[in-house]
C-alpha atoms as a PDB file:
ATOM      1  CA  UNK A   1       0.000   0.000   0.000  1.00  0.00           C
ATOM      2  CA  UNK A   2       3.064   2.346   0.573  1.00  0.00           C
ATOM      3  CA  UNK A   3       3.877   2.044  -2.599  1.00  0.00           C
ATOM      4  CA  UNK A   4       0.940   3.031  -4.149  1.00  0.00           C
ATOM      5  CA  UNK A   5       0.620   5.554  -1.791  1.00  0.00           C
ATOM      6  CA  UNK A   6       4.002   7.123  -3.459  1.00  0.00           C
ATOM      7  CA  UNK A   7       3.130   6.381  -7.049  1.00  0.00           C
ATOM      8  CA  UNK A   8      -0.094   8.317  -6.646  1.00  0.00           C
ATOM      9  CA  UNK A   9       1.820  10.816  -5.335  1.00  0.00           C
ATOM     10  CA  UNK A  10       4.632  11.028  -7.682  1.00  0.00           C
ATOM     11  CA  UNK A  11       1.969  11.203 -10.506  1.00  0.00           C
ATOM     12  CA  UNK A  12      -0.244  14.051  -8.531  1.00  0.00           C
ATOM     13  CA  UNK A  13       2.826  16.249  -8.277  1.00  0.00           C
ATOM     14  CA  UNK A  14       3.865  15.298 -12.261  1.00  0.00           C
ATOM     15  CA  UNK A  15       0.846  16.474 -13.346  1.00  0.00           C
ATOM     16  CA  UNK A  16       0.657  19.629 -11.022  1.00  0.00           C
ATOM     17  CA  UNK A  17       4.036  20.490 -11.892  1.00  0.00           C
ATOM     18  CA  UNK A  18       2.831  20.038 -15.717  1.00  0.00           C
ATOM     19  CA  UNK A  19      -0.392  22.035 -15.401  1.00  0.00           C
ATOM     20  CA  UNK A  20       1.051  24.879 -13.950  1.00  0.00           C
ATOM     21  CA  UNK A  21       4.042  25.285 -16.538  1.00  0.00           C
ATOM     22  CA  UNK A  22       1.549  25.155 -19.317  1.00  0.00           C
ATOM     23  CA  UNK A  23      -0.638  27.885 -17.555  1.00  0.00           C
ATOM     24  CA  UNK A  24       2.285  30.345 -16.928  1.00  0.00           C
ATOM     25  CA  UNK A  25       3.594  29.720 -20.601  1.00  0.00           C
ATOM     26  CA  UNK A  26       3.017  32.719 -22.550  1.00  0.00           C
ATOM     27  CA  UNK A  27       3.854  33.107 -26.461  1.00  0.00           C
ATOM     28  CA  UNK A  28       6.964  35.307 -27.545  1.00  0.00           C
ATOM     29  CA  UNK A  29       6.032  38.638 -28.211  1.00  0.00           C
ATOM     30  CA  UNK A  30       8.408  38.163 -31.607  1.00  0.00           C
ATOM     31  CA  UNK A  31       6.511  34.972 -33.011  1.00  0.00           C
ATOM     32  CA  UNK A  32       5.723  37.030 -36.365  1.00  0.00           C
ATOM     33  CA  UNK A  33       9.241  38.574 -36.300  1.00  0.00           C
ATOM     34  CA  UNK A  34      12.076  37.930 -38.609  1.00  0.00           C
ATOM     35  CA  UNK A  35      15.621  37.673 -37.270  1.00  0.00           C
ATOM     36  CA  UNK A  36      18.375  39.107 -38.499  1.00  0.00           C
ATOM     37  CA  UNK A  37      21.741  37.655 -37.752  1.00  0.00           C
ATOM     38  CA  UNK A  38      25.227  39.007 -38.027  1.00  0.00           C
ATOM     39  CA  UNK A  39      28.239  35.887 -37.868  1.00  0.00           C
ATOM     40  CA  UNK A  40      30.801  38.105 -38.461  1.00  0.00           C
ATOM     41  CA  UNK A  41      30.298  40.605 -35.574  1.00  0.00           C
ATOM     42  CA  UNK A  42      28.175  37.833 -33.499  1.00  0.00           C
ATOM     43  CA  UNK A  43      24.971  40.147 -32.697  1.00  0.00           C
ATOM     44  CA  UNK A  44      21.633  39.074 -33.864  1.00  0.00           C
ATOM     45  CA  UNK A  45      17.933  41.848 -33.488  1.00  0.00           C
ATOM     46  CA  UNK A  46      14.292  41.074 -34.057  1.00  0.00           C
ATOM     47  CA  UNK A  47      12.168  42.924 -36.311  1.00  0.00           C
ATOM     48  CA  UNK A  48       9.215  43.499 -37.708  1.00  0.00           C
ATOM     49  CA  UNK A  49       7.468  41.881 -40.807  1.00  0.00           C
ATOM     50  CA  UNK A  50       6.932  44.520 -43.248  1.00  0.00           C
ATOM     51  CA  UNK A  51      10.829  45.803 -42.706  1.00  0.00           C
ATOM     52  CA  UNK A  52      13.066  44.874 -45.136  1.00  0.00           C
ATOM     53  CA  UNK A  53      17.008  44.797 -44.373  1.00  0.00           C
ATOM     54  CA  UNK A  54      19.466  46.351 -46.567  1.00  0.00           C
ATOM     55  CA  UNK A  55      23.393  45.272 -45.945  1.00  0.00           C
ATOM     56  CA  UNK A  56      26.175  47.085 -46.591  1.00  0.00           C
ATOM     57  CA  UNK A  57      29.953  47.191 -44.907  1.00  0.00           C
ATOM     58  CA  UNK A  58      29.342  48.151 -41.077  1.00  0.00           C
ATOM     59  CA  UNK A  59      25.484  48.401 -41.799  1.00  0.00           C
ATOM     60  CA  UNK A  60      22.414  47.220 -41.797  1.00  0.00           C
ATOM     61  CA  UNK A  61      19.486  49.637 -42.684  1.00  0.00           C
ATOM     62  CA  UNK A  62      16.019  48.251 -41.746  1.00  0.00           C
ATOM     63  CA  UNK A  63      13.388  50.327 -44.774  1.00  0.00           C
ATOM     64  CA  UNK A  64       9.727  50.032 -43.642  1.00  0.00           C
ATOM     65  CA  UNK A  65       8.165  48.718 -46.918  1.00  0.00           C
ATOM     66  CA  UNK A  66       4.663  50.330 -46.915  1.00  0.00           C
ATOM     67  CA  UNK A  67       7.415  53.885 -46.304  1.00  0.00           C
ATOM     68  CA  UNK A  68      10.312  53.307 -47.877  1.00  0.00           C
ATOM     69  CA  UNK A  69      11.420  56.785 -46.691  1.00  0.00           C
ATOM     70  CA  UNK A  70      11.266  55.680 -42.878  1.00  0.00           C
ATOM     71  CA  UNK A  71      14.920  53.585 -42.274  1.00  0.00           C
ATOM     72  CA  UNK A  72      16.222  52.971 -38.994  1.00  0.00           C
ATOM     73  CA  UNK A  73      20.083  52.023 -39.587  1.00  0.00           C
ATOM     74  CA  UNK A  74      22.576  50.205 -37.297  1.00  0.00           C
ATOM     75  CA  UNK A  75      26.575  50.894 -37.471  1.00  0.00           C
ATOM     76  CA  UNK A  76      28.785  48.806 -36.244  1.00  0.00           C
ATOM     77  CA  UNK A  77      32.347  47.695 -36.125  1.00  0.00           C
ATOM     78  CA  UNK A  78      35.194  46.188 -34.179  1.00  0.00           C
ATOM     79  CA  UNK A  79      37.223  48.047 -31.704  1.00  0.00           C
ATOM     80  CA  UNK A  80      40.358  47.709 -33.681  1.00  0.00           C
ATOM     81  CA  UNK A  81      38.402  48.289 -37.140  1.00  0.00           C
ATOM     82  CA  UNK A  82      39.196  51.621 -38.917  1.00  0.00           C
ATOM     83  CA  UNK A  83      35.720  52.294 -40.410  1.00  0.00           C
ATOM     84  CA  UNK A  84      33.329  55.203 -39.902  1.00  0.00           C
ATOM     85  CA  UNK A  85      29.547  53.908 -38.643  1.00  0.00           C
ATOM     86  CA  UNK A  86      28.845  58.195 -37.722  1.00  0.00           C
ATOM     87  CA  UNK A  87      26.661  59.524 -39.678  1.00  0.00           C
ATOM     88  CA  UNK A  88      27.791  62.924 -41.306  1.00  0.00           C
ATOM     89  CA  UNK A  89      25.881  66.450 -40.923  1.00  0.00           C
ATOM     90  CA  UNK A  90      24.446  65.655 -37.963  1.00  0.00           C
ATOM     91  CA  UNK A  91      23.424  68.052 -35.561  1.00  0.00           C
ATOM     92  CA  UNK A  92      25.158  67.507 -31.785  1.00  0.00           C
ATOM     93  CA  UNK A  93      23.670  65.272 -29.547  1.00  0.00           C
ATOM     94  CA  UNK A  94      21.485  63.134 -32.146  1.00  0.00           C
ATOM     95  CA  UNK A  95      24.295  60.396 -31.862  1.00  0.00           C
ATOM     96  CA  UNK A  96      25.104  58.684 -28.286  1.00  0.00           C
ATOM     97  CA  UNK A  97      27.921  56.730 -28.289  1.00  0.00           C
ATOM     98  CA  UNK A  98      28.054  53.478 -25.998  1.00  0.00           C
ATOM     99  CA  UNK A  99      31.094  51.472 -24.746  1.00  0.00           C
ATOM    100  CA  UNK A 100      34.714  51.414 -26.273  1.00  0.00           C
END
């Protein structure tokens, strides 16, 4: 009988444990999102459907289709890389600058 006592058991708390995982799961907010994914620099951004991404050297421009005149674009380069990601003719403080 103690052993049935502990299978029931072991089975309550299985399904418990099961139940309540599957009530707290909620769906990614990016399940309709594309991924874009850099190797070469190792970073990787969701975005919207309906954005399309243009590559160039140290770029990526994301163009909203149905707008093709709204971009948002992303420099980037190494520490030890020589290129320029800064825009030019922009006014001061549009540009903040993070790490080294």
């Amino acid at each position: 009988m103690q052993v049935a006592y502990r299978v029931v058991s072991v089975v309550t708390l299985f399904t418990l444990l099961l139940s309540a995982c599957a009530s707290d799961a909620t769906p990614s907010p990016y399940q309709e999102w594309q991924t874009y994914v850099n190797t070469t620099y190792r970073f990787a951004f969701h975005y919207p459907r309906g954005w399309k991404v243009e590559e160039t050297p140290n770029f990526v421009r994301l163009r909203y289709a149905q707008r093709p005149t709204l971009v948002l674009t992303i420099g980037f380069r190494h520490a030890t890389e020589e290129a320029s990601i800064q825009r030019t003719g922009v006014g001061a403080g549009d540009i903040v600058t993070k790490g080294t």
